[in-house]
Protein backbone atom coordinates (compact mmCIF):
# COMPACT_ATOMS: atom_id res chain seq x y z
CA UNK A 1 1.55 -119.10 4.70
CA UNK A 2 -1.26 -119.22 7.36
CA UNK A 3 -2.00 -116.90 10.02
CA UNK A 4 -3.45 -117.55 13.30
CA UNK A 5 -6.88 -116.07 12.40
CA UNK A 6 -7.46 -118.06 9.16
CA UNK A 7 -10.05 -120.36 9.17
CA UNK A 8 -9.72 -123.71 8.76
CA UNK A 9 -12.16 -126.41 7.76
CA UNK A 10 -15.43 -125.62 8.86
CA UNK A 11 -14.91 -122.21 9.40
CA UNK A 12 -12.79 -122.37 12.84
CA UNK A 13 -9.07 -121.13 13.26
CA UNK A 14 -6.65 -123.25 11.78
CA UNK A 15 -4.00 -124.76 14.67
CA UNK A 16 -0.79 -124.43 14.63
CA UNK A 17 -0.41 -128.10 13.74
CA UNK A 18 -2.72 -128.13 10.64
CA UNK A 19 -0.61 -124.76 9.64
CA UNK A 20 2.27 -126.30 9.94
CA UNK A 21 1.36 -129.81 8.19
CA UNK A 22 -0.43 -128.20 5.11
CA UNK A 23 2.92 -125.89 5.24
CA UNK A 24 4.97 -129.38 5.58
CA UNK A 25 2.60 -130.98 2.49
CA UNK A 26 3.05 -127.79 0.37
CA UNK A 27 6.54 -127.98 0.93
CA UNK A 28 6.92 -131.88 -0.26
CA UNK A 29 4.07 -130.95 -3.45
CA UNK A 30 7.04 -128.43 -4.26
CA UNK A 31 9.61 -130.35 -4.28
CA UNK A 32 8.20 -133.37 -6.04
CA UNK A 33 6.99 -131.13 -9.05
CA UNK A 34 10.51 -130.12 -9.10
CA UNK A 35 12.32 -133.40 -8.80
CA UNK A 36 9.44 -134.69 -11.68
CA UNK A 37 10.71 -131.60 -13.70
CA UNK A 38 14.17 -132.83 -13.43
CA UNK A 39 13.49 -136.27 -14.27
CA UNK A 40 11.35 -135.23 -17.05
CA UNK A 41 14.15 -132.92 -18.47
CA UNK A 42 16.95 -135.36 -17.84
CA UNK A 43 15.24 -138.24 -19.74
CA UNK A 44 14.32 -136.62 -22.72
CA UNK A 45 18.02 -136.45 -23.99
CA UNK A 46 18.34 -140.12 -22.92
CA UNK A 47 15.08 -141.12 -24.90
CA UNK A 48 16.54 -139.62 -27.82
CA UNK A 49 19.91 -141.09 -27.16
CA UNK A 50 17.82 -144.27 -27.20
CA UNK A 51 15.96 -143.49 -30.75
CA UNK A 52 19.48 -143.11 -32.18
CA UNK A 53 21.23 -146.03 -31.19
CA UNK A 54 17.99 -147.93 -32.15
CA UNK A 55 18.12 -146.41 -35.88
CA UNK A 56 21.68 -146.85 -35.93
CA UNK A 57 21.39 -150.69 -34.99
CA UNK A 58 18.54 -150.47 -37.94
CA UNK A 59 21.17 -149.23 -40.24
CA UNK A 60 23.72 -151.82 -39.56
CA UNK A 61 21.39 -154.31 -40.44
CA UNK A 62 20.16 -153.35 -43.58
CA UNK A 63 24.18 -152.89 -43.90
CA UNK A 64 24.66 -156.10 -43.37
CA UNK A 65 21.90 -157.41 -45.61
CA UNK A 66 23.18 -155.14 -48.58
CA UNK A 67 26.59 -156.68 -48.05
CA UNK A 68 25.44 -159.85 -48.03
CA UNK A 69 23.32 -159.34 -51.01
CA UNK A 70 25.85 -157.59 -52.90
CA UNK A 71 28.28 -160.58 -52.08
CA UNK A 72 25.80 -163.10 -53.44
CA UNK A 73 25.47 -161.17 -56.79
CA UNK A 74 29.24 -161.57 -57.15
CA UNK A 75 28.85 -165.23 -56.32
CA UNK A 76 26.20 -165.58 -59.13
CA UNK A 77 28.62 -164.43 -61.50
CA UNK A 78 30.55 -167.61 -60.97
CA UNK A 79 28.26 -169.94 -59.31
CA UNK A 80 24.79 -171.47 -60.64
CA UNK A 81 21.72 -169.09 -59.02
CA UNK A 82 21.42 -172.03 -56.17
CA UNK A 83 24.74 -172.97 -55.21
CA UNK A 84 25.76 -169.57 -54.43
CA UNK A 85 22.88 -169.14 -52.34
CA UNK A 86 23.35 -172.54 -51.12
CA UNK A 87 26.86 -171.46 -50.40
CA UNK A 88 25.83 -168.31 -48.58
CA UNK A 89 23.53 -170.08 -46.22
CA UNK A 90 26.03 -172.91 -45.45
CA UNK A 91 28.56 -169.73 -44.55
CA UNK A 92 26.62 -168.08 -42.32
CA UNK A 93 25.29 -171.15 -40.67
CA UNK A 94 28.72 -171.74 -39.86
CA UNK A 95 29.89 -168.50 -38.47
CA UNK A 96 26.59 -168.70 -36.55
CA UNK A 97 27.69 -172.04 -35.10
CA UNK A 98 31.65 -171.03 -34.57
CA UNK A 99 30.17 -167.84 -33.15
CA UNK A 100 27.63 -169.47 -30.90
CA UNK A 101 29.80 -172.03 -29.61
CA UNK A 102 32.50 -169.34 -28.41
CA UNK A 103 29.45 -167.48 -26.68
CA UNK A 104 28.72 -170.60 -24.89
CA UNK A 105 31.74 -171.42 -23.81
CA UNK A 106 32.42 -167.89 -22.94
CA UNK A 107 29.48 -167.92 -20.48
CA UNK A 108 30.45 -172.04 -19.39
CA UNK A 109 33.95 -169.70 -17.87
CA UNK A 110 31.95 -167.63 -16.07
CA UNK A 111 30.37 -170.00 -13.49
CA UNK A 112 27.41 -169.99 -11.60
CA UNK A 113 23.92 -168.87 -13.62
CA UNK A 114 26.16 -168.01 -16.33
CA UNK A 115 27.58 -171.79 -16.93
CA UNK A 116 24.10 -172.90 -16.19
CA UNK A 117 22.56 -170.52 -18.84
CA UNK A 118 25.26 -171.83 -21.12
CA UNK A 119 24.04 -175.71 -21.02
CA UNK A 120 20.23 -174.96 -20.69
CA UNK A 121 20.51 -173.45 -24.12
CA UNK A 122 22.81 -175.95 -25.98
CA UNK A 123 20.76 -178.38 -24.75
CA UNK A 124 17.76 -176.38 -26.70
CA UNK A 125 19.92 -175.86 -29.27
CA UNK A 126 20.75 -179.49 -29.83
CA UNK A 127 17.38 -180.44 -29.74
CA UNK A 128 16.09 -178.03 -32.33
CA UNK A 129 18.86 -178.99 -34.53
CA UNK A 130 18.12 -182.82 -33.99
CA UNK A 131 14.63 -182.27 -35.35
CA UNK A 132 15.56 -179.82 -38.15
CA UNK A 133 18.55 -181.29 -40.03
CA UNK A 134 16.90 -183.93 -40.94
CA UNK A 135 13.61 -182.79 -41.80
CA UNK A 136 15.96 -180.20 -43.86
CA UNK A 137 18.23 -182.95 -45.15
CA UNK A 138 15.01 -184.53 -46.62
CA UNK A 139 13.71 -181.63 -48.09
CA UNK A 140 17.13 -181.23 -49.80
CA UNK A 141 17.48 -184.71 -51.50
CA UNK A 142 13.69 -184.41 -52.28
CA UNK A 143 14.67 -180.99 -54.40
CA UNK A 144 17.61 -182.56 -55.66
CA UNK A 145 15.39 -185.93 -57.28
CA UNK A 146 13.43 -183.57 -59.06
């Protein structure tokens, strides 16, 4: 890169040593451009992989809400507008609670921040449900007097 008669700052021969550190610092600007290149290249597949498997999670919910819809429509041909709905809700609340309870216990196995994890959030879980079902219960007999 340099030769011995080049100037360096100030207009005096660059040393050996400043030659061979801006060589040394040209070298490393190289090779970071080209490692940043890689990276760059290398994540944009992965970005996109991302996108899709974010859509497709977007799909299977609206999936899962036309299913549920379409099931309630064929409920409503039997059941009263509200009791099929009521009937819905009650199902899923229990699969959520059948579903959450195995989870729980899944992570109580485990041990260690796992088990701990496991109580700190049935012990949320209890609480919020300790203030809801009632105030929800209430709300329920209150629709039901009308």
């Amino acid at each position: 890169m340099g030769m011995a008669n080049q100037p360096g700052d100030g207009g005096r021969p660059a040393s050996p040593t400043d030659r061979l550190a801006e060589d040394v610092a040209e070298v490393v600007r190289e090779e970071v451009r080209a490692v940043r290149t890689q990276l760059a290249d290398a994540a944009r597949p992965a970005g996109l992989g991302f996108v899709l498997l974010a859509a497709a999670g977007g799909c299977a919910v609206l999936a899962v809400g036309a299913a549920s819809a379409t099931s309630l429509r064929m409920l409503e041909a039997f059941l009263p507008r509200r009791l099929a709905a009521a009937g819905m809700t009650a199902g899923y609340v229990a699969a959520a609670v059948f579903l959450g309870a195995a989870g729980l216990e899944r992570l109580r196995a485990a041990g260690g921040r796992s088990a701990r994890l496991a109580d700190e959030v049935r012990d949320a879980v209890s609480s919020t449900a300790g203030r809801v079902v009632p105030a929800g219960s209430s709300a329920v007999r209150d629709e039901l007097g009308r």
